[in-house]
Protein backbone atom coordinates (compact mmCIF):
# COMPACT_ATOMS: atom_id res chain seq x y z
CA UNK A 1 0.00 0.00 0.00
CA UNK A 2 1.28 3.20 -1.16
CA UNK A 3 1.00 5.97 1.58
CA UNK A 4 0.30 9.29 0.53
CA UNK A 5 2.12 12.87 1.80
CA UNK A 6 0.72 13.90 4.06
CA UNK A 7 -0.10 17.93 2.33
CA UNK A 8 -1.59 15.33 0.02
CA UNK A 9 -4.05 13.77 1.96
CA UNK A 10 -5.36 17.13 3.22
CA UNK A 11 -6.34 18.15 0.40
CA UNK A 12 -8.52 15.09 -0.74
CA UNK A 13 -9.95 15.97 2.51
CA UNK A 14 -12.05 19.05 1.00
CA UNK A 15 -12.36 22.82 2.58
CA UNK A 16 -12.46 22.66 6.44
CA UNK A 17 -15.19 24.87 7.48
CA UNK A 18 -13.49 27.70 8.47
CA UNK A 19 -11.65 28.02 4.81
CA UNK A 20 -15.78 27.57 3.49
CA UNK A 21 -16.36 30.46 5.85
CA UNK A 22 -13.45 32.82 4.95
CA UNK A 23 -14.54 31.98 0.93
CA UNK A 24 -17.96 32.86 1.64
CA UNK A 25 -17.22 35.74 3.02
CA UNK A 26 -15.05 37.02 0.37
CA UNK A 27 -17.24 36.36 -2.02
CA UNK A 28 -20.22 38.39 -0.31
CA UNK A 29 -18.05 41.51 0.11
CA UNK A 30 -16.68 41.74 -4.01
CA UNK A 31 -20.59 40.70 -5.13
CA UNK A 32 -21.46 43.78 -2.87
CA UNK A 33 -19.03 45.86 -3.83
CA UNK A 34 -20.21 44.64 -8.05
CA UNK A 35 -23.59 45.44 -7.17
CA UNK A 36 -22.78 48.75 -5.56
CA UNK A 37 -20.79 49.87 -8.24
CA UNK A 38 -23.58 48.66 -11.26
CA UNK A 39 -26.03 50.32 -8.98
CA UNK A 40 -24.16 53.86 -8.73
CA UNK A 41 -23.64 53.55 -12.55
CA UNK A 42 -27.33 52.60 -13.52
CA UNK A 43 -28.29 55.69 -11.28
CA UNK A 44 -25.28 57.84 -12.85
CA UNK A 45 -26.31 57.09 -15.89
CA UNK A 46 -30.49 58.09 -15.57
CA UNK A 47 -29.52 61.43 -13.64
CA UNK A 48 -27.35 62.58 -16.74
CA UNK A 49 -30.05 60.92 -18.85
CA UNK A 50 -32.55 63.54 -17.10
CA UNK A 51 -29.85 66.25 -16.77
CA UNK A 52 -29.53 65.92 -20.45
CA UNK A 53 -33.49 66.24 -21.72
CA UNK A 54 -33.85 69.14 -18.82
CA UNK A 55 -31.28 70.94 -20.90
CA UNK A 56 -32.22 69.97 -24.54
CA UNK A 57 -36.03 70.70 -23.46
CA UNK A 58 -34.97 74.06 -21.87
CA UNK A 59 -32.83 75.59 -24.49
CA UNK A 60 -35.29 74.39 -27.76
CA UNK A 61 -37.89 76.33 -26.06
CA UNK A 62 -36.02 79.23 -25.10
CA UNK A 63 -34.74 79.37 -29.18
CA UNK A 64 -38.52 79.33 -30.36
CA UNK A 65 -39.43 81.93 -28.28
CA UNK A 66 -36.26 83.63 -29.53
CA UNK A 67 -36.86 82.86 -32.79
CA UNK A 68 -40.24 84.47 -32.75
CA UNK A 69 -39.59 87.40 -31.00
CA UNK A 70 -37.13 88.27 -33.79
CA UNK A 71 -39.88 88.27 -36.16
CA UNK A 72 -42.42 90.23 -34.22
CA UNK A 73 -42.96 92.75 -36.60
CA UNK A 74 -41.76 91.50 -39.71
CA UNK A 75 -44.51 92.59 -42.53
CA UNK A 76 -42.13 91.40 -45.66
CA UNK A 77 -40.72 94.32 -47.24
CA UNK A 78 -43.41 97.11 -45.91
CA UNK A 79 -41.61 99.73 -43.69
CA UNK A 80 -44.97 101.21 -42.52
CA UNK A 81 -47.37 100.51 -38.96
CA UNK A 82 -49.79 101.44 -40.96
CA UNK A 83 -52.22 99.46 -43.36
CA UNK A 84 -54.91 100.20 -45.82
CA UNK A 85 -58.47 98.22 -46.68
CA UNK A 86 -60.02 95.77 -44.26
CA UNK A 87 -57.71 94.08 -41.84
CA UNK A 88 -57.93 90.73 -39.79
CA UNK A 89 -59.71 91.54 -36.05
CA UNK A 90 -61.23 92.86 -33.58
CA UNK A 91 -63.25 90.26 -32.82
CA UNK A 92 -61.04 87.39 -33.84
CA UNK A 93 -61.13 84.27 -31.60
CA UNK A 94 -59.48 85.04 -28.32
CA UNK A 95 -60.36 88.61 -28.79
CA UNK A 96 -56.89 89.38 -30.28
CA UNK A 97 -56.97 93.26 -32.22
CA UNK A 98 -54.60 91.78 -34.95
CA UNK A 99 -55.59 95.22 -37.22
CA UNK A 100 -53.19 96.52 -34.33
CA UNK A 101 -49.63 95.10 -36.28
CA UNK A 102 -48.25 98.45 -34.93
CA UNK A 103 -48.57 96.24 -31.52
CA UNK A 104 -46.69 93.28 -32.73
CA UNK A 105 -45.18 92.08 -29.08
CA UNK A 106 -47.85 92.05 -26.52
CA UNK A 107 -47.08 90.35 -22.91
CA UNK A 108 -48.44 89.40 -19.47
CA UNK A 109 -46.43 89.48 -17.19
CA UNK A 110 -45.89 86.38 -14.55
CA UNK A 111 -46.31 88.72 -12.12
CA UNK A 112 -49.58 90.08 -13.32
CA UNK A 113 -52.76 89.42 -11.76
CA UNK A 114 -54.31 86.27 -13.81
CA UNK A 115 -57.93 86.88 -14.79
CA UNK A 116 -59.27 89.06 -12.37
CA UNK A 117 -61.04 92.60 -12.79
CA UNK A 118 -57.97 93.87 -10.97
CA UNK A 119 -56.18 92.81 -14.07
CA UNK A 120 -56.24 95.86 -16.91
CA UNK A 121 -57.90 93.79 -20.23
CA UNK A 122 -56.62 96.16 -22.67
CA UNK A 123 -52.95 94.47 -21.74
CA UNK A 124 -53.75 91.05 -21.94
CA UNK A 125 -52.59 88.96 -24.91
CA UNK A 126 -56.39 87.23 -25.00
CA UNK A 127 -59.00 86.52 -22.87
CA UNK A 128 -59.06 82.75 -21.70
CA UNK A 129 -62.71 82.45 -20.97
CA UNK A 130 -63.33 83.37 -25.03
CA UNK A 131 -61.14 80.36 -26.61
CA UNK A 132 -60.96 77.81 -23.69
CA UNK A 133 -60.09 74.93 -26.85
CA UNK A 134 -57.37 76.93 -27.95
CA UNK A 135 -55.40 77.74 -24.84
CA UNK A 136 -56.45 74.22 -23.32
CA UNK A 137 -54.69 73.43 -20.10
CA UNK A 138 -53.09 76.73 -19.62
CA UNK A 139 -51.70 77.39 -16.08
CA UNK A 140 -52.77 79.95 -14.22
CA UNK A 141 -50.58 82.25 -13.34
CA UNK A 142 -47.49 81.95 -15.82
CA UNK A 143 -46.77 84.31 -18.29
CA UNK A 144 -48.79 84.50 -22.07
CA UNK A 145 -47.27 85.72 -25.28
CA UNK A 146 -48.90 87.34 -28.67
CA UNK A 147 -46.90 87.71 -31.18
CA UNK A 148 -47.45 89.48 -34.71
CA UNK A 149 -45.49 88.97 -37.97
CA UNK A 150 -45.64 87.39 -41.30
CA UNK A 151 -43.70 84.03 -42.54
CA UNK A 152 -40.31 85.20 -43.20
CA UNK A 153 -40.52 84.60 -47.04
CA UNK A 154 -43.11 85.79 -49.73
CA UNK A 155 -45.35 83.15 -51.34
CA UNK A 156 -44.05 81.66 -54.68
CA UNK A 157 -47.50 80.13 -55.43
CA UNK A 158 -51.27 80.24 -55.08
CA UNK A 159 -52.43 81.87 -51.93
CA UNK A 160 -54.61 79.44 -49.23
CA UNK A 161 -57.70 80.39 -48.67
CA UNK A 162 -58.98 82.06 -45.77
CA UNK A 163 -55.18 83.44 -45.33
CA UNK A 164 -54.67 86.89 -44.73
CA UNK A 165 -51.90 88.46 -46.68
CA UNK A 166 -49.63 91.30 -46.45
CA UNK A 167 -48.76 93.23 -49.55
CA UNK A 168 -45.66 95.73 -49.66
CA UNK A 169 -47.12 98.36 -51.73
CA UNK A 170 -43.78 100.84 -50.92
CA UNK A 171 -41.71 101.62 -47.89
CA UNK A 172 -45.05 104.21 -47.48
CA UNK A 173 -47.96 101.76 -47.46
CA UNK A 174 -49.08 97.96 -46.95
CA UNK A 175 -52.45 96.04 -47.26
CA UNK A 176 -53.92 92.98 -46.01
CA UNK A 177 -55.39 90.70 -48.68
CA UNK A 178 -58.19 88.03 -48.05
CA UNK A 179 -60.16 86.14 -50.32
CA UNK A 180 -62.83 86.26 -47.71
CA UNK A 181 -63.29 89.96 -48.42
CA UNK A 182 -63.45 89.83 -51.86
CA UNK A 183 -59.61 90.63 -52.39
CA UNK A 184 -58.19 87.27 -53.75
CA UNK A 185 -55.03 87.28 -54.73
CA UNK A 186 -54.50 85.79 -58.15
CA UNK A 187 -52.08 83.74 -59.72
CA UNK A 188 -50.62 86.34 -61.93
CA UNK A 189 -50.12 89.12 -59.20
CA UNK A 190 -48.30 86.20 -57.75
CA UNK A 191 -46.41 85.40 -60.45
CA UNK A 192 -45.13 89.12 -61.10
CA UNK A 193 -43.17 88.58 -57.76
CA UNK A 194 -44.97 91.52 -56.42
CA UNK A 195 -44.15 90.93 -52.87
CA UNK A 196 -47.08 88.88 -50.56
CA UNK A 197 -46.24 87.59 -47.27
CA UNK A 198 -48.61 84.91 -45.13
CA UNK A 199 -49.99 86.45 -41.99
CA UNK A 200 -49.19 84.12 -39.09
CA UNK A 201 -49.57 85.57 -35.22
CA UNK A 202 -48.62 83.33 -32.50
CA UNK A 203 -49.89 82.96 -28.77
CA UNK A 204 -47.12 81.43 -26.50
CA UNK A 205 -48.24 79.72 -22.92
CA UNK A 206 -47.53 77.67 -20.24
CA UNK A 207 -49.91 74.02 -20.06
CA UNK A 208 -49.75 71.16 -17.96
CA UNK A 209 -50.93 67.64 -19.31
CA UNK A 210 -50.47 63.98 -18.12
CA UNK A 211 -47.91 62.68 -21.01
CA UNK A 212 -47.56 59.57 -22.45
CA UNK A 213 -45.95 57.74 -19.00
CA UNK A 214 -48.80 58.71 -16.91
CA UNK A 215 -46.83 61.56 -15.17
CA UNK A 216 -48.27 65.06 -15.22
CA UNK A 217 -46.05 67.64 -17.03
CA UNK A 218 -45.71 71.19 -17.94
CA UNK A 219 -45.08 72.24 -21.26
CA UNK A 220 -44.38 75.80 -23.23
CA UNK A 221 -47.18 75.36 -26.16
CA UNK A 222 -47.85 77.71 -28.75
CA UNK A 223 -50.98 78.51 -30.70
CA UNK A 224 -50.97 79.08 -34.44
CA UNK A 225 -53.14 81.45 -36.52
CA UNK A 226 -55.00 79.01 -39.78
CA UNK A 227 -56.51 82.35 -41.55
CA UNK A 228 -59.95 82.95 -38.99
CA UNK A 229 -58.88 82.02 -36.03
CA UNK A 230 -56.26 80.15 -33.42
CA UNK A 231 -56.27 76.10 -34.08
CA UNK A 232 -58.61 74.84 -31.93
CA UNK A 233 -57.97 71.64 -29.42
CA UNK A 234 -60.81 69.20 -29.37
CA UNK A 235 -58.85 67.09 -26.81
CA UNK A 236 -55.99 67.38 -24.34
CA UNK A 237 -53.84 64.82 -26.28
CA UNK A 238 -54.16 66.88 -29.60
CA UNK A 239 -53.34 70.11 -27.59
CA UNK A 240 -50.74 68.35 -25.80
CA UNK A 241 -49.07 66.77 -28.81
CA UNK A 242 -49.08 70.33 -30.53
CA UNK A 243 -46.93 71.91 -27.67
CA UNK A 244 -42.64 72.80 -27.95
CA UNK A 245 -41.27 71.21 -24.91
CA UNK A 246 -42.13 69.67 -21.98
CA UNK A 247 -40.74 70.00 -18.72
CA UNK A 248 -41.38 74.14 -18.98
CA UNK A 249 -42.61 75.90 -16.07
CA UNK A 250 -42.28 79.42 -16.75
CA UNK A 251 -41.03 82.14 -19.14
CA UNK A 252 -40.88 85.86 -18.70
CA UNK A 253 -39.57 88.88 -20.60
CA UNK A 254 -38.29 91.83 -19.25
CA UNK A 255 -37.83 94.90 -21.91
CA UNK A 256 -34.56 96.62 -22.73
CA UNK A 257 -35.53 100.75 -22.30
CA UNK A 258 -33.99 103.52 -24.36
CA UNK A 259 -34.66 106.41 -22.03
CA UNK A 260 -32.54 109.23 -23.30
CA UNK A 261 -32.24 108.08 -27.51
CA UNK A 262 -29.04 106.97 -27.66
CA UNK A 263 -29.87 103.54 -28.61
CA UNK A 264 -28.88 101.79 -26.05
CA UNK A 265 -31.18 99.89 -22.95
CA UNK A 266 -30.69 102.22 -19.89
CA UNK A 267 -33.25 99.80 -17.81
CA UNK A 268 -34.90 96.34 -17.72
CA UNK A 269 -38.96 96.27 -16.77
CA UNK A 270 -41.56 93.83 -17.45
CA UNK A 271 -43.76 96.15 -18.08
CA UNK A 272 -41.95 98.20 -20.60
CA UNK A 273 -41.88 102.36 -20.90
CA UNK A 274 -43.25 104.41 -18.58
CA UNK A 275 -43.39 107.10 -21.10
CA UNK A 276 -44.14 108.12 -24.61
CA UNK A 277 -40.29 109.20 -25.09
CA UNK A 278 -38.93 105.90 -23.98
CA UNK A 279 -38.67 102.81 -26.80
CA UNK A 280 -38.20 99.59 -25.76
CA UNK A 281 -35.51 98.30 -28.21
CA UNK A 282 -34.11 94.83 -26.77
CA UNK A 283 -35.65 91.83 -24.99
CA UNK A 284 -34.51 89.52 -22.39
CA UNK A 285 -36.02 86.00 -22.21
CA UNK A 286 -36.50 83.94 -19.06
CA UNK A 287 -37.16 80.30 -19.38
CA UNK A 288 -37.66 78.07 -16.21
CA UNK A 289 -37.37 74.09 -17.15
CA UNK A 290 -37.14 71.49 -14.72
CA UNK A 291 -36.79 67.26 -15.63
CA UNK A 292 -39.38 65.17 -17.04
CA UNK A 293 -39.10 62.53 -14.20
CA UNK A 294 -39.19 63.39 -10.17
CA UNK A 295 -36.12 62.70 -8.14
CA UNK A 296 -37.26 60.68 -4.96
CA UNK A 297 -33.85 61.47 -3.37
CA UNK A 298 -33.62 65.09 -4.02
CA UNK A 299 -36.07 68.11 -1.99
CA UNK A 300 -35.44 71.11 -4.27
CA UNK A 301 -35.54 73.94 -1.75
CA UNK A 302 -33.41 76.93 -4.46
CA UNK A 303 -34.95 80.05 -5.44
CA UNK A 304 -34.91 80.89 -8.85
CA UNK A 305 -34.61 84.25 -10.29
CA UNK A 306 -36.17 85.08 -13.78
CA UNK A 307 -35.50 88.80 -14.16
CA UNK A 308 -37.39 90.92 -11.55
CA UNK A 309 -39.60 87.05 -10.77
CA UNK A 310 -38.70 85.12 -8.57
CA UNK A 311 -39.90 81.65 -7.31
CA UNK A 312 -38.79 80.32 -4.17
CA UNK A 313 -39.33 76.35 -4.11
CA UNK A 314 -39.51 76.14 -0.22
CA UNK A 315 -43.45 77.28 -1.20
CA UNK A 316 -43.89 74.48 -3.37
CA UNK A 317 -45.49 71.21 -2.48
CA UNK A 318 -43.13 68.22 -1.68
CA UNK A 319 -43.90 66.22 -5.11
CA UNK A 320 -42.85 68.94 -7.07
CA UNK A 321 -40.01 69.78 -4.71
CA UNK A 322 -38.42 66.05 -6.15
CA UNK A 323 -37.26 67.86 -9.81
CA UNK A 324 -34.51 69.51 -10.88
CA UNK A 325 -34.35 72.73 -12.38
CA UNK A 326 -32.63 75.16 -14.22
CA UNK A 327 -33.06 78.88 -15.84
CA UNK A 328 -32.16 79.13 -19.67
CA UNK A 329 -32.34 83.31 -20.41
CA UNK A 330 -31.20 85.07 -23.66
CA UNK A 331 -31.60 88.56 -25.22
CA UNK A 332 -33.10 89.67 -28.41
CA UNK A 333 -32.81 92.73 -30.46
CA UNK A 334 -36.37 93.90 -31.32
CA UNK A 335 -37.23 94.69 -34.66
CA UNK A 336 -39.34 97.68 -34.72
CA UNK A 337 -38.34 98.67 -31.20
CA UNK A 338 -40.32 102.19 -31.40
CA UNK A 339 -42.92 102.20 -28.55
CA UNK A 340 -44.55 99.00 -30.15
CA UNK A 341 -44.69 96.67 -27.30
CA UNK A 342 -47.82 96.48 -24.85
CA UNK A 343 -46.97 94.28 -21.86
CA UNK A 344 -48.02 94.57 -18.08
C-alpha cells in the first residue's frame, strides 16, 4: 500500500469549514461591492439621462421663443405701422386686435394678476374664458405671449384660402389681402413677384398635461393662426401633442428701455416704458425648465430668479419639490423697437 504525503491527503480531505467560511465571506463583500458599483452607474447614468433632456427641453424652447420674437414685426418688405383696406380683427377668436400690427409684441407678465377685474384687459394677450379649446390646459398664473409677424418669405405660389396676406405696396404703405373679403389674390399678381407675405400671429403659454408615461407635465405650447382664427384643441392629447417642450414651467420677458435716444437699454422692466419718449428696443427672455421625471432622493428647496420674478421652491409642495431645475435666459434685439410693445 502506497502511503500518501501527508499535504496530500489534506487536500482530498475538501475545505475545512473555516476556509468555506473565509470563501464565503469574500465572495459576499466583491458581489457587494459589483452590485454597488452597477447600482451607482445605472443611477449615474439616468440622472445625466434627465440632466440631459432638462437641458435639450430648456434651451429648444427658449430658441422658439427667440426665434419668434425676432420676427415680431416682420410685414415682408413694408416699412410702414400702418395698413390700408379691411384688416384681420377685432373680434377674432381670443379677442386678439390683430388690425393693431403696430402692436406686434404684446405680454403678461408672470407677475400680473391672472384673470381678475384687478387685471387691466386692454394688456392682456387674449382673454381665456373666449377660446378655452385653444389655450387648453393653460396654467394659471405663468406668463402669455402674442406675437405678430408674417412668414419670413413671400409666397411663390397660389395663396390658401382664408389666409390673410400682407402686400408691400412701398416703404409708405401695406395692405392685407383676403379672399374672404373679396380681395383674392391671383395667380398672376403672384407670379409678377410683387411681394405677398402669409400672416401668421402666435400665442405662446404655459400648459400642464399627463404625457404619455402617466406623469403630469408642464409644457411651453404655442398657438398658431390658420386664416380665422387660433387652431382649436378638441382634446388634451391633440393640444398636448401640438406643444414645444415639456418639462417648462415658466417664461418671462423683461424689456430693454432707451430712455434718453441713444440707442442703447438704460433699464430692464416687465412692463416696458413708462413714457411716450422711452422705446423699448431689446428683450430679455426667461425660461424656467425642470426634468421630465421626479427625483425621490432630491427636496429642491433653491430660489430661482427670472428677471425681476422670482420663485422660491420652499413654497412648493413636496412632489414637485423632487425635480430639478434650471433657468435658460437670452436677449433679443427687437425689430421695430419704437414704442410697439404692450406688456403689463
Amino acid at each position: 500500500m502506497t502511503c500518501l504525503p501527508v499535504a496530500t491527503r489534506r487536500h482530498a480531505l475538501g475545505l475545512t469549514l473555516v476556509e468555506l467560511m473565509v470563501a464565503m465571506a469574500i465572495g459576499l463583500v466583491v458581489s457587494l461591492v459589483v452590485g454597488t458599483v452597477f447600482v451607482q452607474g445605472s443611477r449615474s447614468h439616468s440622472e445625466d439621462e434627465r440632466y440631459a433632456r432638462l437641458i435639450e427641453n430648456g434651451r429648444f424652447a427658449l430658441d422658439q421663443l427667440t426665434y419668434t420674437l425676432r420676427m415680431a414685426g416682420f410685414y415682408g418688405e413694408t416699412a410702414a405701422i400702418s395698413v390700408t383696406s379691411t384688416r384681420p380683427g377685432p373680434g377674432v377668436l381670443c379677442d386678439i386686435d390683430l388690425s393693431q400690427w403696430e402692436k406686434p409684441v404684446v405680454y403678461t407678465s408672470v407677475t400680473a394678476t391672472e384673470n381678475t377685474p384687478e387685471g387691466d384687459p386692454d394688456l392682456l394677450p387674449f382673454d381665456p374664458a373666449a377660446c378655452p379649446q385653444v389655450l387648453r390646459g393653460r396654467v394659471s398664473g405663468t406668463g402669455a405671449l402674442a406675437l405678430k409677424h408674417t412668414t419670413s418669405t413671400a409666397i411663390t405660389t397660389g395663396a390658401t384660402n382664408g389666409h390673410w396676406y400682407v402686400e408691400a405696396k412701398g416703404s409708405a404703405e401695406g395692405e392685407f389681402r383676403n379672399e374672404a373679403h373679396n380681395d383674392p389674390l391671383t395667380a398672376s399678381e403672384i407670379a409678377r413677384g410683387g411681394g405677398y407675405w402669409r400672416y401668421g400671429p402666435s400665442l405662446f403659454y404655459i400648459a400642464r398635461f399627463t404625457d404619455e408615461n402617466g406623469l403630469e407635465q408642464p409644457y411651453l405650447c404655442r398657438s398658431q393662426w390658420n386664416g380665422t382664427g387660433f387652431v382649436n384643441h378638441g382634446s388634451d392629447v391633440s393640444a398636448r401633442d401640438s406643444c414645444l417642450a415639456a418639462g417648462i414651467e415658466h417664461f418671462h420677458l423683461q424689456f430693454g428701455v432707451d430712455t434718453d435716444g441713444d440707442g442703447v437699454a438704460n433699464r430692464y422692466s416687465s412692463t416696458g416704458s413708462l413714457a411716450l419718449t422711452e422705446e423699448e428696443i431689446t428683450a430679455r427672455i426667461y425660461v424656467l425648465a425642470r426634468t421630465e421625471t421626479p427625483d425621490p432622493t432630491y427636496a429642491d428647496d433653491k430660489v430661482y430668479v427670472l428677471g425681476d420674478f422670482r420663485l422660491d421652491m420652499a413654497d412648493a409642495s413636496a412632489a414637485d419639490r423632487q425635480f430639478h431645475r434650471r433657468v435658460f435666459s437670452s436677449t433679443v434685439k427687437l425689430r421695430n423697437p419704437y414704442n410697439r410693445v404692450t406688456a403689463q
